[in-house]
Protein backbone atom coordinates (compact mmCIF):
# COMPACT_ATOMS: atom_id res chain seq x y z
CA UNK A 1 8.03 -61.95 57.65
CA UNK A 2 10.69 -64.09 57.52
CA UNK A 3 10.53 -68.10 57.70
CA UNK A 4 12.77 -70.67 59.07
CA UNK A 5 12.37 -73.20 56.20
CA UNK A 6 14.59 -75.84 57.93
CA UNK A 7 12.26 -75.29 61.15
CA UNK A 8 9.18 -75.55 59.38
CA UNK A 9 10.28 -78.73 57.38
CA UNK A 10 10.60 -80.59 60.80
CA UNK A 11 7.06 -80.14 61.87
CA UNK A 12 5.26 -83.51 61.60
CA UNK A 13 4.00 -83.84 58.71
CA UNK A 14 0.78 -85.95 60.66
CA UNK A 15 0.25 -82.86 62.72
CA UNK A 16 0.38 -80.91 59.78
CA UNK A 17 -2.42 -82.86 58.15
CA UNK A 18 -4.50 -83.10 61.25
CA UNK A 19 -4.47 -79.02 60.89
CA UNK A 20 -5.18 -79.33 57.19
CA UNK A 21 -8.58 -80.87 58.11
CA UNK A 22 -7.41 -83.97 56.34
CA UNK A 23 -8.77 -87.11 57.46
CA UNK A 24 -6.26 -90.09 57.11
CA UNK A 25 -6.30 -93.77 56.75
CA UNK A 26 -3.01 -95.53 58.27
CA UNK A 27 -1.78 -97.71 55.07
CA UNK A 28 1.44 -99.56 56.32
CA UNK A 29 3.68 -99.28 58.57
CA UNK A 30 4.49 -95.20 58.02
CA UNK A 31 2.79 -94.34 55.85
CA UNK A 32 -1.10 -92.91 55.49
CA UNK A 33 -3.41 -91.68 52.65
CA UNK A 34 -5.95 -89.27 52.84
CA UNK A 35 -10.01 -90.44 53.11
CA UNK A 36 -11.99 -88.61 50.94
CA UNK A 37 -15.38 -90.10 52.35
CA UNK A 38 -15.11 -94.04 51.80
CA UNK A 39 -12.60 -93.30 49.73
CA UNK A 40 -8.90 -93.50 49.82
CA UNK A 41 -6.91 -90.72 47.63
CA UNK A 42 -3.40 -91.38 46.23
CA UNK A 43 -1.84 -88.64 48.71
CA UNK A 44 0.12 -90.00 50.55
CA UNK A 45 2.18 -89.38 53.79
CA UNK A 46 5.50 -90.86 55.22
CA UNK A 47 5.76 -90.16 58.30
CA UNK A 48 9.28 -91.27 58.83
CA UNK A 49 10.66 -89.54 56.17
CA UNK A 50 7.97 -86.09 56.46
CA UNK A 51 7.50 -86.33 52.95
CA UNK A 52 4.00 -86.62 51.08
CA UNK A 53 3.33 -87.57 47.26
CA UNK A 54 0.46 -87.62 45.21
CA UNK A 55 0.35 -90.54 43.09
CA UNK A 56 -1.89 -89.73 40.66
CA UNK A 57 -0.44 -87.33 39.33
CA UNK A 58 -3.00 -84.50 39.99
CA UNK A 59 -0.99 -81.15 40.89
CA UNK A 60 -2.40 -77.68 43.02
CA UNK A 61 -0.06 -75.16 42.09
CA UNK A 62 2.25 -77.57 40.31
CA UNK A 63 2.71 -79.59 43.10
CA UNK A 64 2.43 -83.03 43.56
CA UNK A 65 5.07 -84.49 46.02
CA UNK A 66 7.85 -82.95 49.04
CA UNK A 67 7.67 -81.67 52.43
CA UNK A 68 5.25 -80.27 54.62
CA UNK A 69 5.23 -76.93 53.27
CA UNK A 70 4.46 -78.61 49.57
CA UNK A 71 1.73 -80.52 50.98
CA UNK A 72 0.55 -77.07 52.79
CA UNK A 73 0.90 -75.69 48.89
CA UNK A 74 -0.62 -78.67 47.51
CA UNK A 75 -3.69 -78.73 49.88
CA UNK A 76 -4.89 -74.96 49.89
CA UNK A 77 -3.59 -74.56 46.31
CA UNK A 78 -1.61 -71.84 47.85
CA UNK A 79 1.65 -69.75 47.54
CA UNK A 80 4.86 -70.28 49.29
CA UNK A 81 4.42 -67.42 51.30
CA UNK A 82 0.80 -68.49 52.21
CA UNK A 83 2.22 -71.96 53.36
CA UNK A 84 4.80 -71.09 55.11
CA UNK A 85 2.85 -68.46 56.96
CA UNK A 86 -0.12 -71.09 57.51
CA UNK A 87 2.66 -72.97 59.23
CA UNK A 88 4.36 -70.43 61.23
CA UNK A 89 0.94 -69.37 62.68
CA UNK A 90 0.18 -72.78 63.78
CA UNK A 91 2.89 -74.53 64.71
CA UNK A 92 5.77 -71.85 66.22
């Protein structure tokens, strides 16, 4: 199957999270980090820019920071291919 990667960048990267399972704390102004019980993780998401990063340094896959596919990558500990089709099956 082939992906739109430009497409699938532009899905919010909120809604993308939401169909992670992640639950989210709001931080500032755009940005959120995940809640790990009554804990808050160093992801975090910008939702004006779409991006994510993972402060701490801790990778899944070797990834620790970029768009919503990475985070996709990042969360499952998944391929590329298992992202993007995550994404095409849920959001287009």
């Amino acid at each position: 199957m082939k992906h739109d990667f430009t497409r699938l960048r532009q899905i919010p990267i909120l809604n993308v999270a939401h169909a992670l399972g992640m639950e989210l704390a709001r931080t500032g102004g755009d940005t959120y980090n995940r809640r790990e019980g009554r804990k808050i993780s160093s992801l975090t998401l910008f939702s004006k820019t779409n991006t994510f990063y993972r402060f701490s340094g801790k990778t899944a896959g070797g990834v620790c920071g970029g768009s919503v596919i990475d985070l996709v990558m990042h969360v499952r500990d998944c391929s590329l291919r298992e992202a993007t089709d995550f994404l095409t099956s849920h959001f287009l």
